[in-house]
Every structure is written in C-alpha cells, then in structure tokens.
Protein backbone atom coordinates (compact mmCIF):
# COMPACT_ATOMS: atom_id res chain seq x y z
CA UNK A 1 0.00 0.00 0.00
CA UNK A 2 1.28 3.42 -1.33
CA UNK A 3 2.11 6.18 1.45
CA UNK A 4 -0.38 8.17 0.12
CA UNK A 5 -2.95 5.97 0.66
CA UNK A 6 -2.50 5.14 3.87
CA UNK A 7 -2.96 9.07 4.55
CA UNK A 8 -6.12 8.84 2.82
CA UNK A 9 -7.34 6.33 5.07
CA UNK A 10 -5.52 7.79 8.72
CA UNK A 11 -7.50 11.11 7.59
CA UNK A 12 -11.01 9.01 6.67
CA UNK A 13 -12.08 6.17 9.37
CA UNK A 14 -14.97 5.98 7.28
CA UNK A 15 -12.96 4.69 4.44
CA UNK A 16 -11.10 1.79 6.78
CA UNK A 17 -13.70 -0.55 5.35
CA UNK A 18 -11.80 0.10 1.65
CA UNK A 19 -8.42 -0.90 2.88
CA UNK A 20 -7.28 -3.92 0.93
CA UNK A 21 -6.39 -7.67 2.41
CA UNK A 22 -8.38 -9.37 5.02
CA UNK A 23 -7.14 -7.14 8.22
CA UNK A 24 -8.86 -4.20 6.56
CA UNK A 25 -12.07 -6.30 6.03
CA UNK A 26 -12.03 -7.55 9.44
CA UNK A 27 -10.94 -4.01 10.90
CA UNK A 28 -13.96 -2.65 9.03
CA UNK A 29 -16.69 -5.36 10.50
CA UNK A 30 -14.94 -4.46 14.20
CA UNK A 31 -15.60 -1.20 13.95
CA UNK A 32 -18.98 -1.63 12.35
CA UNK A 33 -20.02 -3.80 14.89
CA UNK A 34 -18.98 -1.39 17.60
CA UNK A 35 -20.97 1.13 16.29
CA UNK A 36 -23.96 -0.74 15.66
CA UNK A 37 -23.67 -0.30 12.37
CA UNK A 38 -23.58 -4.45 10.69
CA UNK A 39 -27.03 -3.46 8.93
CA UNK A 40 -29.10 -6.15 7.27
CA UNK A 41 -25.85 -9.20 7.95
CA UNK A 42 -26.68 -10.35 11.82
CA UNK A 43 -30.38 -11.28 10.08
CA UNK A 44 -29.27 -12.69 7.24
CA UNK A 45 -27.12 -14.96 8.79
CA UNK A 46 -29.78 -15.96 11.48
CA UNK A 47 -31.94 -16.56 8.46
CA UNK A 48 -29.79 -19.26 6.89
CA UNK A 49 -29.37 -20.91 10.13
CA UNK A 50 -33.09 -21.01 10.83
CA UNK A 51 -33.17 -22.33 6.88
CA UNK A 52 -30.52 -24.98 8.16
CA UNK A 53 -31.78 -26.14 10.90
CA UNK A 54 -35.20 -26.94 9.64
CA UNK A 55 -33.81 -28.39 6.58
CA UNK A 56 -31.67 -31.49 8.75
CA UNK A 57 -35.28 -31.64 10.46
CA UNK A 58 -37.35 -32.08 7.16
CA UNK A 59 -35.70 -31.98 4.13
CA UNK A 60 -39.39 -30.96 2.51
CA UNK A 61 -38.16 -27.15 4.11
CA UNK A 62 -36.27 -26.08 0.82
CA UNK A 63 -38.27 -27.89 -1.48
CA UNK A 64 -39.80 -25.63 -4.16
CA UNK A 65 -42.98 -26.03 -3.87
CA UNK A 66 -42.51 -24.95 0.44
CA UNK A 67 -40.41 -22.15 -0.36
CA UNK A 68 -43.15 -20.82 -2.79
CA UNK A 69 -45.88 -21.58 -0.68
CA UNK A 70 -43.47 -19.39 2.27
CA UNK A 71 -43.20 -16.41 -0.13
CA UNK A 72 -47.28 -16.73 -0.93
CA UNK A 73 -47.61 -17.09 2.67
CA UNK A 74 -45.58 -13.63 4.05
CA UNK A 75 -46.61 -11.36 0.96
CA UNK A 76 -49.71 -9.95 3.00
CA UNK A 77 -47.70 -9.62 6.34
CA UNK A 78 -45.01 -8.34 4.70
CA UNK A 79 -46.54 -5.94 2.93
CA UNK A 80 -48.12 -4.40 5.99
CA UNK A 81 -45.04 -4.99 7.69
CA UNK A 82 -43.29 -2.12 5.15
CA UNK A 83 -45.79 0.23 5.69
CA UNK A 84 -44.84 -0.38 9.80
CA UNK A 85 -41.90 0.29 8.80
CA UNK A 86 -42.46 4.32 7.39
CA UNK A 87 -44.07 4.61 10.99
CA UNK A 88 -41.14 3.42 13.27
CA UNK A 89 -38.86 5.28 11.10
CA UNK A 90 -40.41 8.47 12.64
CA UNK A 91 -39.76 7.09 15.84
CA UNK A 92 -43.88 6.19 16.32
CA UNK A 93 -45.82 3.08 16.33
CA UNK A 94 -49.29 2.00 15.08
CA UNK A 95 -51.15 -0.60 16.62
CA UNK A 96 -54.16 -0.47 14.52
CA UNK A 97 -52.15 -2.01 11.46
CA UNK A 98 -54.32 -5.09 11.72
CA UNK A 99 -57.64 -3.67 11.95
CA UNK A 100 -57.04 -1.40 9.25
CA UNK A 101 -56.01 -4.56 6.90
CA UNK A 102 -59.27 -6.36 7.56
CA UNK A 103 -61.53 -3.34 6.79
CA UNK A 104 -60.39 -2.48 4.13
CA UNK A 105 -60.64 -6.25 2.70
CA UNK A 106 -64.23 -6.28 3.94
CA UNK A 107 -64.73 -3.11 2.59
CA UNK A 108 -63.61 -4.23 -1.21
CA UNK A 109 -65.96 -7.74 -0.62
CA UNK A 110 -68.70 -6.01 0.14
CA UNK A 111 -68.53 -3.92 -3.02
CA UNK A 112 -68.05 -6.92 -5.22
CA UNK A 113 -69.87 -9.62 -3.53
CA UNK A 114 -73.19 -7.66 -2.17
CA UNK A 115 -72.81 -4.49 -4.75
CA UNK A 116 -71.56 -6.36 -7.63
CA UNK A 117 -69.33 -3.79 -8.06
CA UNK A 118 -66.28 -5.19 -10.67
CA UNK A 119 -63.18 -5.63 -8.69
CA UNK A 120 -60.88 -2.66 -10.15
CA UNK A 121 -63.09 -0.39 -8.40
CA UNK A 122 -63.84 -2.04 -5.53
CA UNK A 123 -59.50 -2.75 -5.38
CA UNK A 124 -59.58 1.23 -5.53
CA UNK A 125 -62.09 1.84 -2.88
CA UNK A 126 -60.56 -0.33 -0.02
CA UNK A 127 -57.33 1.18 -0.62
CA UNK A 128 -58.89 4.51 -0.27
CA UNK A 129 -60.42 3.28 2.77
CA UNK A 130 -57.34 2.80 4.14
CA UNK A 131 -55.40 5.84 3.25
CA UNK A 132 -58.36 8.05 4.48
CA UNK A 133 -58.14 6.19 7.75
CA UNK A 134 -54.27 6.79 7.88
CA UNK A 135 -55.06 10.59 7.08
CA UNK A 136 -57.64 10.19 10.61
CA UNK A 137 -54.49 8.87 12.28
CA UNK A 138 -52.03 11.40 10.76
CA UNK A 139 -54.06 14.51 11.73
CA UNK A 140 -55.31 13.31 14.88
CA UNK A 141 -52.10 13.33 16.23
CA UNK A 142 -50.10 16.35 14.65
CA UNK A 143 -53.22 18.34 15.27
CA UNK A 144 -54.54 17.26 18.75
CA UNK A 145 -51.13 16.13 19.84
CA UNK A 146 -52.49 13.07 21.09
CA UNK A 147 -49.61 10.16 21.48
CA UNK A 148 -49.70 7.90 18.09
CA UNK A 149 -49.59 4.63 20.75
CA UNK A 150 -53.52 6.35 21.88
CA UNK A 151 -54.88 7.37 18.57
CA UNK A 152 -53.80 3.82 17.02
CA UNK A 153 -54.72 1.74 20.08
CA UNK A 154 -57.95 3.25 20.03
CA UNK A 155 -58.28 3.17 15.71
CA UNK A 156 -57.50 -0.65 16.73
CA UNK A 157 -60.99 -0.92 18.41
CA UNK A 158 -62.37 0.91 16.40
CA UNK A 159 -61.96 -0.16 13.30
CA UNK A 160 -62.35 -3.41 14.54
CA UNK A 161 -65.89 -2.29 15.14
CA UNK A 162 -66.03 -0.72 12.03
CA UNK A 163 -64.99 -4.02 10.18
CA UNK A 164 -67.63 -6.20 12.40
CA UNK A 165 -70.38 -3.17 11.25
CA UNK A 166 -69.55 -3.33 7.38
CA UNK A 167 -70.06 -7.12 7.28
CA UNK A 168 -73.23 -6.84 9.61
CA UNK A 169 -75.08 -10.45 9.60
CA UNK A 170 -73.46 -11.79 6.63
CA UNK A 171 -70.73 -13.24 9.07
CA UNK A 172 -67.99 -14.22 5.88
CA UNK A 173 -68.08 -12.81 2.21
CA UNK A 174 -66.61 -15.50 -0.43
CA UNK A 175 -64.75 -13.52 -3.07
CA UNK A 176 -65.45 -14.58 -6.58
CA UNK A 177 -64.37 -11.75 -9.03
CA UNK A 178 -61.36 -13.09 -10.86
CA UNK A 179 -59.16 -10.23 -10.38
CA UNK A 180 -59.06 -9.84 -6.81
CA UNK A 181 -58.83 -13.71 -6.91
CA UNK A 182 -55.91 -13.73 -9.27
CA UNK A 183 -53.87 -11.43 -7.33
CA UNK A 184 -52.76 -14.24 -5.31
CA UNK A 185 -53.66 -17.14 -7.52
CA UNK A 186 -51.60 -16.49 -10.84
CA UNK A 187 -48.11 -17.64 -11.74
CA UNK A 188 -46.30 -16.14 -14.13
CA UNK A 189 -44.22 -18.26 -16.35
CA UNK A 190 -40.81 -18.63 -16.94
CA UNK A 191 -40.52 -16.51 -19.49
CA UNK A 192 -41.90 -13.64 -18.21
CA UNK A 193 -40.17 -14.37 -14.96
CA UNK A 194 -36.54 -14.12 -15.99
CA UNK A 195 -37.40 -11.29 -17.62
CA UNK A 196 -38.75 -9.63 -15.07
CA UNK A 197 -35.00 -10.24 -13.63
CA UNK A 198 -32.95 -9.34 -16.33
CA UNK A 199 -34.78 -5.79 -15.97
CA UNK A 200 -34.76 -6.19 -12.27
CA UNK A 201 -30.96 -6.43 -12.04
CA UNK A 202 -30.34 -3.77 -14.86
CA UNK A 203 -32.30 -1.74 -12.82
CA UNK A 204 -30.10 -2.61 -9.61
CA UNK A 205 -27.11 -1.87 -11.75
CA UNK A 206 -28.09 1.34 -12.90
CA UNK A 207 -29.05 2.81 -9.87
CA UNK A 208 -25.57 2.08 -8.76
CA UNK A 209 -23.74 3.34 -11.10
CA UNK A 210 -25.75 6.67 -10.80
CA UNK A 211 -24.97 6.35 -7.14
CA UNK A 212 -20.72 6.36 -8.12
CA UNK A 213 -21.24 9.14 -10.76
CA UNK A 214 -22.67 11.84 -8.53
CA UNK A 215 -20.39 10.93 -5.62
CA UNK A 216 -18.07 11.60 -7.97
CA UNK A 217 -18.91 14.44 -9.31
CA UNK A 218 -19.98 15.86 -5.67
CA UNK A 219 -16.26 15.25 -5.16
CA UNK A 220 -16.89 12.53 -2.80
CA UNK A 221 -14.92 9.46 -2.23
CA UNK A 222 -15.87 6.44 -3.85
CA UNK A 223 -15.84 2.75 -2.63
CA UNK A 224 -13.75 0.63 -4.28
CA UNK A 225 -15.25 -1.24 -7.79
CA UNK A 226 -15.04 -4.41 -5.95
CA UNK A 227 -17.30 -3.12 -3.51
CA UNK A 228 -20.37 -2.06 -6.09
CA UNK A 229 -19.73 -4.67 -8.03
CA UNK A 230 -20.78 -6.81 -4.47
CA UNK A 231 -23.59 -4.56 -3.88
CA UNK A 232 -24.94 -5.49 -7.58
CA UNK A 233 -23.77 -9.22 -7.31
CA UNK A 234 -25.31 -10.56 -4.19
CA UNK A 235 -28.34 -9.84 -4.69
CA UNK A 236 -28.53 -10.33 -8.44
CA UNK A 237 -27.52 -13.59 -7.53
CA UNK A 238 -30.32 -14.08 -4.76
CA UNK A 239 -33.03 -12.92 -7.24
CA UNK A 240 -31.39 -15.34 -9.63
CA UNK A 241 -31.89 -18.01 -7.26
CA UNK A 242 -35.31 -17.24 -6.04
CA UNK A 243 -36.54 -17.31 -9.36
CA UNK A 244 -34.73 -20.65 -9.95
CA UNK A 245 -37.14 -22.23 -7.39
CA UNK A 246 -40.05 -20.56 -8.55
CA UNK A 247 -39.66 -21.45 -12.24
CA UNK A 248 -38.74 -24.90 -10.60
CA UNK A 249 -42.89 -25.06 -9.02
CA UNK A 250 -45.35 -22.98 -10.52
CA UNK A 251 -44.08 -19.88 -11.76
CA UNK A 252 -43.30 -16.45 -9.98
CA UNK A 253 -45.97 -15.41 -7.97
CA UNK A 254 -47.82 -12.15 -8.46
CA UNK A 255 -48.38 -11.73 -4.97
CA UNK A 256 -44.88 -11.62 -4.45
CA UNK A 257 -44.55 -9.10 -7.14
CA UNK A 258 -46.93 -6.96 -5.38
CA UNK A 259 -44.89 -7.71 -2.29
CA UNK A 260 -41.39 -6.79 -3.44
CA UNK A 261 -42.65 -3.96 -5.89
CA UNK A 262 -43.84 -2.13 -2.90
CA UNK A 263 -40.53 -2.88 -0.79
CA UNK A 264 -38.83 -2.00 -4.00
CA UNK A 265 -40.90 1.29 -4.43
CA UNK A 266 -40.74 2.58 -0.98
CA UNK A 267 -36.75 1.94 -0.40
CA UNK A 268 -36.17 4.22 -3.48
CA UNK A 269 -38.36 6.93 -2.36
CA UNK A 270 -36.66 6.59 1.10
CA UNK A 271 -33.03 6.66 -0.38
CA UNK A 272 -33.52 8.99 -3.43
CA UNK A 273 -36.34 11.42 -2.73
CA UNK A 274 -36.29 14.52 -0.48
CA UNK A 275 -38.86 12.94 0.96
CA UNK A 276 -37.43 10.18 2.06
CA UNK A 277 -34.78 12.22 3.65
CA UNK A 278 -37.04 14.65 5.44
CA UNK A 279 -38.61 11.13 6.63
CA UNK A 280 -35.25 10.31 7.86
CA UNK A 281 -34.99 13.48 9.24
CA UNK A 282 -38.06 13.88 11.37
CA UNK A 283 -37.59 10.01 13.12
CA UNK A 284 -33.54 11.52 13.67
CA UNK A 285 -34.41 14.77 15.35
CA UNK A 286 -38.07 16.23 15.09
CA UNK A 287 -36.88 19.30 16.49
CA UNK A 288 -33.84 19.60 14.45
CA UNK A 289 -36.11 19.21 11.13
CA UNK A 290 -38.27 22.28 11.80
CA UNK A 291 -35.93 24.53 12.35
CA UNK A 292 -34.48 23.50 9.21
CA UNK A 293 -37.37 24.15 7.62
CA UNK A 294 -39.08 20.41 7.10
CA UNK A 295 -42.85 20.42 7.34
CA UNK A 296 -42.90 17.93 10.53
CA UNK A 297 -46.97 17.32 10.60
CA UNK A 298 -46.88 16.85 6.55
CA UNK A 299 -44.24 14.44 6.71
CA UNK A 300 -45.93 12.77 9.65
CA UNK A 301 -49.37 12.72 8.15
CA UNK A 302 -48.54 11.66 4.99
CA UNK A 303 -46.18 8.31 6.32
CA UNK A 304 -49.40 7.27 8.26
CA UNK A 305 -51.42 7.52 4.93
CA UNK A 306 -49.13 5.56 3.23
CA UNK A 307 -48.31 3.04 6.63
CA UNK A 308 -52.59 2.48 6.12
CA UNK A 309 -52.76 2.00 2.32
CA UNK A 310 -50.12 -0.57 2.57
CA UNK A 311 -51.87 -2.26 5.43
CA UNK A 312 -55.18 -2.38 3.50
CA UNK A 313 -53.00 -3.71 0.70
CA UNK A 314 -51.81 -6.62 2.38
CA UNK A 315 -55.51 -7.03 3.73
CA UNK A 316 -56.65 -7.59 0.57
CA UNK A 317 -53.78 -9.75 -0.59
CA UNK A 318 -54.75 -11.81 2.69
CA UNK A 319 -58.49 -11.92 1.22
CA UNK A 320 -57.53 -12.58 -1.80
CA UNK A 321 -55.05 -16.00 -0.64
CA UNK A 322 -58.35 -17.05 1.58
CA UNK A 323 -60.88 -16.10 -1.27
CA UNK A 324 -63.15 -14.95 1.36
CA UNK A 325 -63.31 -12.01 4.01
CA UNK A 326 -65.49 -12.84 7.85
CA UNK A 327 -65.12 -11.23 11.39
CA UNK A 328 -61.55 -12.25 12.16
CA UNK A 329 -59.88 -10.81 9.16
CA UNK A 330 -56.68 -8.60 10.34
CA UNK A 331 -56.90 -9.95 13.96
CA UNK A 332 -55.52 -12.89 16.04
CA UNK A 333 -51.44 -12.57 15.13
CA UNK A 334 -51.20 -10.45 11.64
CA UNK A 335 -50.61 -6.80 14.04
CA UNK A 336 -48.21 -8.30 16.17
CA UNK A 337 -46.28 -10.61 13.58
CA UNK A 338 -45.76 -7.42 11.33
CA UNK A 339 -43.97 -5.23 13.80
CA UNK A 340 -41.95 -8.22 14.37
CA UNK A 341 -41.09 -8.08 11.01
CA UNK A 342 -39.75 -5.44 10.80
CA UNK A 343 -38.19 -4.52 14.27
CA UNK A 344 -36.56 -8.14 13.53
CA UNK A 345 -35.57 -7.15 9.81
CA UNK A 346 -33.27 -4.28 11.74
CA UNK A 347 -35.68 -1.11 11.34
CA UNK A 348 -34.82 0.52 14.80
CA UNK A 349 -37.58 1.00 17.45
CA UNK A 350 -35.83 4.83 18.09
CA UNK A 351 -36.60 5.91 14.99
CA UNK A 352 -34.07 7.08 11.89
CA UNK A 353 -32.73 3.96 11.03
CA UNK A 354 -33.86 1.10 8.60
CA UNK A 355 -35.28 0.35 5.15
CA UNK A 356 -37.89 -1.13 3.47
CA UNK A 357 -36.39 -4.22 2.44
CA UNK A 358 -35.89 -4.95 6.63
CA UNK A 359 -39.59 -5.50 6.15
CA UNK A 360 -38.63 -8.66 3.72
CA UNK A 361 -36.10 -9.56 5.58
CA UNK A 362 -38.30 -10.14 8.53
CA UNK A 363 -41.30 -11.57 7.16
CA UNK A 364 -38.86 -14.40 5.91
CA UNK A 365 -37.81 -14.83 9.31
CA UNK A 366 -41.00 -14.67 11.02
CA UNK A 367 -42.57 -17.25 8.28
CA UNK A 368 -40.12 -19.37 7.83
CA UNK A 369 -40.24 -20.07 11.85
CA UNK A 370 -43.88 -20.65 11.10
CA UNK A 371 -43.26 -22.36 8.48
CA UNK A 372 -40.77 -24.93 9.59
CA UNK A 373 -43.10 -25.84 12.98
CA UNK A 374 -45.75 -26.63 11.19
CA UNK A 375 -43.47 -29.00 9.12
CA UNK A 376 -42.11 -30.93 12.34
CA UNK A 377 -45.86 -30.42 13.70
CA UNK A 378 -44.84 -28.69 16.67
CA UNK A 379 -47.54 -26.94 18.53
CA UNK A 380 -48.68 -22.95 18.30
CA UNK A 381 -46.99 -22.33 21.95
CA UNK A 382 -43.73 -23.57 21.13
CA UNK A 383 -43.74 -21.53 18.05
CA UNK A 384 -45.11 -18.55 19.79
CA UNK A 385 -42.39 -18.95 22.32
CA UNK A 386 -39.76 -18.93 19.50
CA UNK A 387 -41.07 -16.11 17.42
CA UNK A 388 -41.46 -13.94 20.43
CA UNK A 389 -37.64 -14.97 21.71
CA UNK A 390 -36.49 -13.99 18.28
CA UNK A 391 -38.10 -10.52 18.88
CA UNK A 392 -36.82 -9.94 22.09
CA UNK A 393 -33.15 -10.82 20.17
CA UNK A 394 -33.60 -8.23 17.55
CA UNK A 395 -35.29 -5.71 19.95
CA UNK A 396 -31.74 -5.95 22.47
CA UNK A 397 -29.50 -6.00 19.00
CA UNK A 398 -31.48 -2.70 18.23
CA UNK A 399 -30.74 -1.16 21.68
CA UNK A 400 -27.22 -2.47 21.90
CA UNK A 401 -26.53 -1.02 18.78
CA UNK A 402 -28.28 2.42 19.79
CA UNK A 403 -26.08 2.37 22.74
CA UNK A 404 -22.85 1.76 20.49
CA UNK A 405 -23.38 4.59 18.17
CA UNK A 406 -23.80 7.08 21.09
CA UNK A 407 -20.84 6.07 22.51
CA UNK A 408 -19.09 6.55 19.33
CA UNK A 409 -20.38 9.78 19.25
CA UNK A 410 -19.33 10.86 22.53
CA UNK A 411 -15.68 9.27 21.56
C-alpha cells in the first residue's frame, strides 16, 4: 500500500472498510459492529441458520414447492409490515395495522360480492379506505397532539368495530371476481419471470452506477469497484436463485410481485427522494427538522397515509389468498407478527434507522419459523415462544446497537 494511501485512510475512518487484504475487512466489521452499524448481515445470517436447521429436520423445508408456498404465505404480512416500517422510522408506532387490513378487505368484498361492483373499483375503494383512515391517524395526532400509541390503540378498536359493522349479519363474504382472486392465484411463467429479472438487475445496476457518478462528481470518495460490483452481485444472484425455485414449481408469484414492488418502491423513495430524507430526518431529530425548515406534521401525516394503504393492501392480498373475508380478518397474530417483522428485519424501534427491504427480511424470518413448525408439527406455543424470543433478540441487537453509536459519538 502506497504512502499516500495510507494518509487517505488515517485522515477518513470511514474509508477503513476500503483498505485492501483481510485485516482491513475484518478491521472494518470491528468497527462496524462497535458502532452498531452491521445493517441487514446479523439477520441474514440468522436466516440461513433457521433455513438450516429446519432443513436437517425435514428436508421438505427447501423444497420448491414450500419455499413458494413461504413467499405466498408472508406477501400480506409483509406488505403491511413495510408500511410499519415508514411509521417506526419516525420514531412512532401504530397498533391499529391489523384492523385497518381487515376493513379495508371487507370493505372491497362487500362492493363486489353484495354491490356487484367489478373488482378494479372495488380494489380502488378499499385502498382509499385505508389511506383516508391513515389521514384520521395522521391529523389526529399532529393536530390534537395526542400520542400515536392512543390514537392507534384506540383506531385498533375501532376499526375493529367498524370491520364487524360493514359485514353486519353476513358473518364471511366469499370472493369470486377473478381479479381480486388472481392477485394471489396467478403464476407467471418462466418466461416472463426471468425477464422480469434481467430488468430487475439492470435496474439494480443502474441505480448504482448513478450512485458512483454523482459521488463523484460531488467530489466525494468512492468505494472501491469491488465493492459495487458486491452490492450489484449478491443480490442479483439471490433474485437469480429465487426465481430458480419458482420457475422450478409454478411460476413467480404475483403476490410476491406486489410484495417486493412495494418494498422496492418505498426503499427508493426513502433513499432517493427529499422525501425520504425529510422522513429520515423527522424520526432523527423532530426538532432539528423544523428549524431546518421540514414540514414535521406533513411528513408525519402523509407516512401514516401511506403506513394504512399498505396495510389495507396486504388485507386484501390476505383476502384474496383465503378467497373470502369474515369477522376475524386482520386480527388474532397479523398486528403483532408485522412489527416483528420489521423490528426483527433491523428497522430501529428509536426511529431514523432502517429500510424497506428490513420489512422482507423479517417476514422471511418470522414465516419461515412458522413455516418450519408446522413441518415438524410442533404446537402454536412452542412456536409462539420462539417467534417472540427472536423478537426480544432483535429488539436488544437494536438497543445495543443504539447504545454503540452514542458512545461513538461521545468518543
């Protein structure tokens, strides 16, 4: 290594990570891990030893057919799970995810069962229902400055009622419109499946290249190729496997679509938008972000819209899986198992810090625990037991990590 560079890195820490051979690698994980700062890698590992273990239990586990049933089966949790996600970002919770989800499904059955409504309209309307609910939650709280843990606990009974009053006698609703069944029951084929990956990674690609051309031209420094061309690679080649499975059952799934679309959709508007950084900015410092001029009450309003939408999305993707809608929709575990997913995922309970995709991550955590028990037949406490230890895990990683990065601060 050349004089100068080791200048370069004595006057950047942040560039340690960069440092060629395996000490610099290993350096760079120390003092990530110090800091709190390992990201998405302690739950990816934890995933392929919960993949692991079930597999030497029952070998079924990583058959195709399982792990597409497992992506068919977290695509509505996860996808309230991402809208969770917006929320703790501002350092908030809402606890009336769950309701919100099975309204909104009733909401669109209703419409096309008792209304004959067609379902592109009734699709429309329970998503509405849910965003205007969000909009309830958003301005409740920036306006009457009531805590978001009150006006959500209490949307949660609420809404509940609400859900339990739109049904009225009828008890369940059996969907039969072919596009709101088809949103979980098609399969693309392999065709159209590795193209969608083709585009998928050139879109991957592209986005990081544009990422290295204006650090560059911002005259920042710039990682090392080797390290973009990882960022690109790994999970080109995880989308390149998932699909191998899927074309290996019954095609790609357009539930899952929906599912990573979404996470897709919302981690670019998180990472690339001034939105997403005034998002950022309000769950960092509230106060800091009005002075510098960040509409705080907008920004909050409009993440609960969104946190709602997406919960009456994956309502309806729920409805759609069952083909029918009754009294228990969006209750019993779906709340509870979607914060999970994404506190476990690595989206921190302080607010500030996560991403969409820790909403994927966790959902294939939380399922695949599920998933695997009822495989070796094991009972609903033991896998209660588990899921909530694994939550109580991530939850102490989060503060651990919380607690590392203030200390590095204060160093």
């Amino acid at each position: 290594m050349s004089t100068n560079t080791v200048n370069q890195y004595a006057r950047d820490p942040r560039l340690i990570a960069d440092a060629p051979g395996l000490k610099g690698v290993l350096d760079s994980y120390r003092r990530r891990l110090s800091q709190g700062e390992l990201g998405s890698l302690p739950v990816m590992v934890g995933l392929v030893v919960i993949w692991l273990i079930f597999y030497l239990s029952n070998d079924r586990f990583l058959s195709p057919v399982n792990l597409t049933n497992l992506m068919l089966q977290i695509s509505a949790m996860g996808t309230i799970s991402v809208g969770l996600v917006l929320v703790l970002l501002l350092g908030e919770i809402d606890l009336s995810a769950g309701a919100v989800s099975g309204l909104a499904a009733a909401v669109m059955a209703m419409l096309s069962v008792k209304h004959q409504l067609p379902g592109v309209p009734s699709l429309l309307v329970g998503l509405g229902a849910g965003a205007a609910v969000g909009l309830f939650h958003g301005l409740w709280f920036t306006r009457m400055r009531v805590p978001t843990f009150v006006v959500t606990l209490a949307g949660q009974l609420g809404w509940q009622g609400a859900l339990l009053y739109v049904l009225g006698d009828t008890g369940t609703v059996n969907l039969n419109d072919d596009l709101i069944v088809s949103l979980t029951g098609t399969f693309f084929s392999p065709a159209i499946a590795w193209t969608v990956t083709v585009l998928a990674i050139g879109i991957l690609t592209a986005v990081m290249l544009n990422g290295r051309r204006r650090r560059a031209k911002a005259g920042l420094p710039l990682a090392p190729w080797r390290s973009t061309l990882m960022a690109v690679g790994a999970p080109s080649a995880v989308l390149i496997a998932a699909m191998t499975v899927f074309t290996m059952d019954r095609g790609l799934p357009l539930a899952v679509v929906i599912f990573v679309g979404l996470a897709l959709m919302l981690e670019l508007m998180l990472r690339h938008t001034r939105f997403g950084r005034h998002t950022f900015a309000v769950g960092g410092n509230a106060e800091a972000a009005r002075r510098a001029g960040i509409s705080v009450p907008g920004i909050r309003t409009t993440i609960f819209m969104l946190a709602s939408a997406l919960a009456a999305c994956g309502g309806i993707l729920a409805a759609s899986r069952l083909m029918a809608v009754n009294q228990s929709s969006g209750s019993g575990d779906v709340l509870l198992n979607a914060i999970a997913a994404a506190v476990i995922g690595g989206t921190s309970l302080f607010g500030g810090r996560g991403s969409a995709w820790s909403a994927l991550l966790g959902a294939l955590v939380i399922g695949s625990i599920s998933n695997g028990m009822d495989l070796l037949a094991l009972s609903s406490s033991v896998k209660f037991m588990v899921t909530g230890g694994v939550l109580l895990v991530a939850a102490s990683i989060d503060a651990l990590s919380r607690k590392g990065r203030q200390a590095s601060g204060r160093a």
